[in-house]
Protein backbone atom coordinates (compact mmCIF):
# COMPACT_ATOMS: atom_id res chain seq x y z
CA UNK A 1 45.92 -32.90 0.27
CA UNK A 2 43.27 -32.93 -2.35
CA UNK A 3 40.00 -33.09 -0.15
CA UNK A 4 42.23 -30.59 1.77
CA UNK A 5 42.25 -27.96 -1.00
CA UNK A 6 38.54 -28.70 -1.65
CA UNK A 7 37.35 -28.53 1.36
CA UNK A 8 39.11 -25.17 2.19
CA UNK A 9 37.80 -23.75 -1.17
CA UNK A 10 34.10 -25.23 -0.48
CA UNK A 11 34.74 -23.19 3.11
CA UNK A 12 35.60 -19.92 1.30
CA UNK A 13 32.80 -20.02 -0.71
CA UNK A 14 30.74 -20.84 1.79
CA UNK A 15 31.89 -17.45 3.82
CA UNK A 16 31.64 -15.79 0.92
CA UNK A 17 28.02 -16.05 0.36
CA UNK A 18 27.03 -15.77 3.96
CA UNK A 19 29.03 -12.68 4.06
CA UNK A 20 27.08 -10.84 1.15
CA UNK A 21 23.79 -12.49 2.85
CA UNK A 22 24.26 -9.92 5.39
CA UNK A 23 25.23 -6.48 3.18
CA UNK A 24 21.31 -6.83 1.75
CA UNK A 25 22.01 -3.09 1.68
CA UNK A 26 20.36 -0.75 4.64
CA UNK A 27 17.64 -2.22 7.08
CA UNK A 28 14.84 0.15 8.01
CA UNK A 29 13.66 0.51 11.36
CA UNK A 30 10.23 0.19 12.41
CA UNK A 31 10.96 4.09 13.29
CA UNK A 32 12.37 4.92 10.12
CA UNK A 33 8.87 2.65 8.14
CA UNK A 34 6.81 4.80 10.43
CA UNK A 35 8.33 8.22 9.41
CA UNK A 36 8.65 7.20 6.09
CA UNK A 37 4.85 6.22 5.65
CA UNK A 38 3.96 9.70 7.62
CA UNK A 39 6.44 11.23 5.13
CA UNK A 40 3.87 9.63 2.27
CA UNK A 41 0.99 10.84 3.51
CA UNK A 42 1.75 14.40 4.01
CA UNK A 43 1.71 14.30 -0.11
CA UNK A 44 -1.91 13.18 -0.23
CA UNK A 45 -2.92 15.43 2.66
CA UNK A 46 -5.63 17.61 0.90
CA UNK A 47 -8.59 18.27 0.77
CA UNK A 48 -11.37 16.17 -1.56
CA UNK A 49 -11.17 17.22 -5.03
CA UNK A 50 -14.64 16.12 -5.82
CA UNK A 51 -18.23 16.01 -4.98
CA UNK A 52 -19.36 13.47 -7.60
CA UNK A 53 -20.49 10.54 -5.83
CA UNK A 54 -21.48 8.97 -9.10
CA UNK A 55 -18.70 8.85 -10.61
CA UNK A 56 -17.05 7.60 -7.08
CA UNK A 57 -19.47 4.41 -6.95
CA UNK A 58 -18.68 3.46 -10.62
CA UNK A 59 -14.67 3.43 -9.92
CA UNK A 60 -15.68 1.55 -6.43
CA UNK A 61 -17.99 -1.19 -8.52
CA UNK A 62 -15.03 -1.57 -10.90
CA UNK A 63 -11.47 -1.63 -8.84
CA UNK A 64 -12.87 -1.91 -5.26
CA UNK A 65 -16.28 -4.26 -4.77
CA UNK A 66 -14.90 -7.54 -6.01
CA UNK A 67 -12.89 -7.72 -2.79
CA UNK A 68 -14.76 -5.40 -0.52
CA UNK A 69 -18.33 -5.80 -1.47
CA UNK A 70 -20.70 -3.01 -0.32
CA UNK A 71 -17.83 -2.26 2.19
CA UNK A 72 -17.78 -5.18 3.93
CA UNK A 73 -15.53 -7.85 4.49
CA UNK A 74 -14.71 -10.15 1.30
CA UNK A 75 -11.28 -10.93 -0.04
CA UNK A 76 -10.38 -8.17 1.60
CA UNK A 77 -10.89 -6.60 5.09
CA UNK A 78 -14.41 -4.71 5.72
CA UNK A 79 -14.12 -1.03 5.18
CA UNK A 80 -16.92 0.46 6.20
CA UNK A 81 -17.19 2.85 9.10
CA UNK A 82 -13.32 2.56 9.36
CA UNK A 83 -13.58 6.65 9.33
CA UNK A 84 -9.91 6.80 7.46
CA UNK A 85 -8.51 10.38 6.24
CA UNK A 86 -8.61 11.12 2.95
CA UNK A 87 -5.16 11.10 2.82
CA UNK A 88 -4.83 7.72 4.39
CA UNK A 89 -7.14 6.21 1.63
CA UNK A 90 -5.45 8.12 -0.99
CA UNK A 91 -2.32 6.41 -0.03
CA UNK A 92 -3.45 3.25 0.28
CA UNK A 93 -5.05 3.37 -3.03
CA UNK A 94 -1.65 4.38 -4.98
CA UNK A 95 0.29 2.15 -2.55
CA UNK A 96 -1.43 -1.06 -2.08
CA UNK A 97 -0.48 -3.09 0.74
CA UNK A 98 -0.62 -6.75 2.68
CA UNK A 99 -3.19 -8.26 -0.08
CA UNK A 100 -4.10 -4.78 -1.95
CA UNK A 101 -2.64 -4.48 -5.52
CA UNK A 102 -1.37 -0.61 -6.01
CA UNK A 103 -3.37 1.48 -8.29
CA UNK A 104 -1.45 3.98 -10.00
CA UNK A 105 -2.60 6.68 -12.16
CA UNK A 106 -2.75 4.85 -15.52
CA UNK A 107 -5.44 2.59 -13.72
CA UNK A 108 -7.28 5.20 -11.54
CA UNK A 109 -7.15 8.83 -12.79
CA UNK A 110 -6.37 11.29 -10.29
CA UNK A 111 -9.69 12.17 -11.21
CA UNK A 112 -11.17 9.42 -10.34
CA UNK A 113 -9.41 8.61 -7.19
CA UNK A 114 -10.92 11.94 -5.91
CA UNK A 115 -14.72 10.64 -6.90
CA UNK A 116 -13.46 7.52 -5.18
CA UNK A 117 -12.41 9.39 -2.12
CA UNK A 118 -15.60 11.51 -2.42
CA UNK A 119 -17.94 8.23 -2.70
CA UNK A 120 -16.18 6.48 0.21
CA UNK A 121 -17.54 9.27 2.61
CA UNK A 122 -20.71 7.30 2.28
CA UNK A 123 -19.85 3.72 3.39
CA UNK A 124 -17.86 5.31 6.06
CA UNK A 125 -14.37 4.62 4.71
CA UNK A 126 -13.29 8.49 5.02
CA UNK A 127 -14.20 11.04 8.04
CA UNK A 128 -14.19 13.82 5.90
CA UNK A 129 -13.29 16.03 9.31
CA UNK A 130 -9.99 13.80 9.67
């Protein structure tokens, strides 16, 4: 009767636990991801704030060329001649993604991200036209 009882509250546990496995809250579809992400990059969808290509290459040197050196391929993926919109790089850059830390505003001024932006033109990274 023992391994009974024990055995019947080992089994409710064990539904238990499976049961809250599967309420891990909403799923997204690959729809909804897709919309969402558009959603995103409407907010960076304007045009480039800056012209100071300068400033651009020093905030590239410092965040950017230890894992895409020169715009190629290093820890990260190549990125030159990709021909991105600004928006999408924008994004990216606050967002991070796959390998990519995120880099907010308290590590690259909105300033800066726009000299970024600007700078990137001329590896390629942004079509300036997209």
């Amino acid at each position: 009767m023992a391994k009974a009882l024990v055995f019947g509250l080992v089994a409710m546990g064990l539904v238990a636990v499976l049961a809250n496995c599967s309420k891990g809250g909403p799923t997204t579809t690959p729809e909804q991801a897709a919309a969402d992400r558009a959603k995103s990059l409407e907010a960076y969808d304007f045009p480039i704030g800056s012209t100071d290509i300068d400033q651009g290459a020093a905030v590239f040197e410092e965040f950017c060329e230890g894992c895409h050196p020169g715009g190629d391929e290093g820890d990260g993926p190549k990125i030159a001649g990709i021909a991105e919109s600004a928006s999408q790089v924008r994004f990216q850059v606050r967002s991070g993604g796959d390998d990519m830390p995120a880099f907010d505003s308290s590590k690259i001024s909105d300033e800066d991200l726009e000299a970024l932006v600007a700078y990137t033109v001329t590896l390629g990274v942004v079509d300036p036209s997209l």
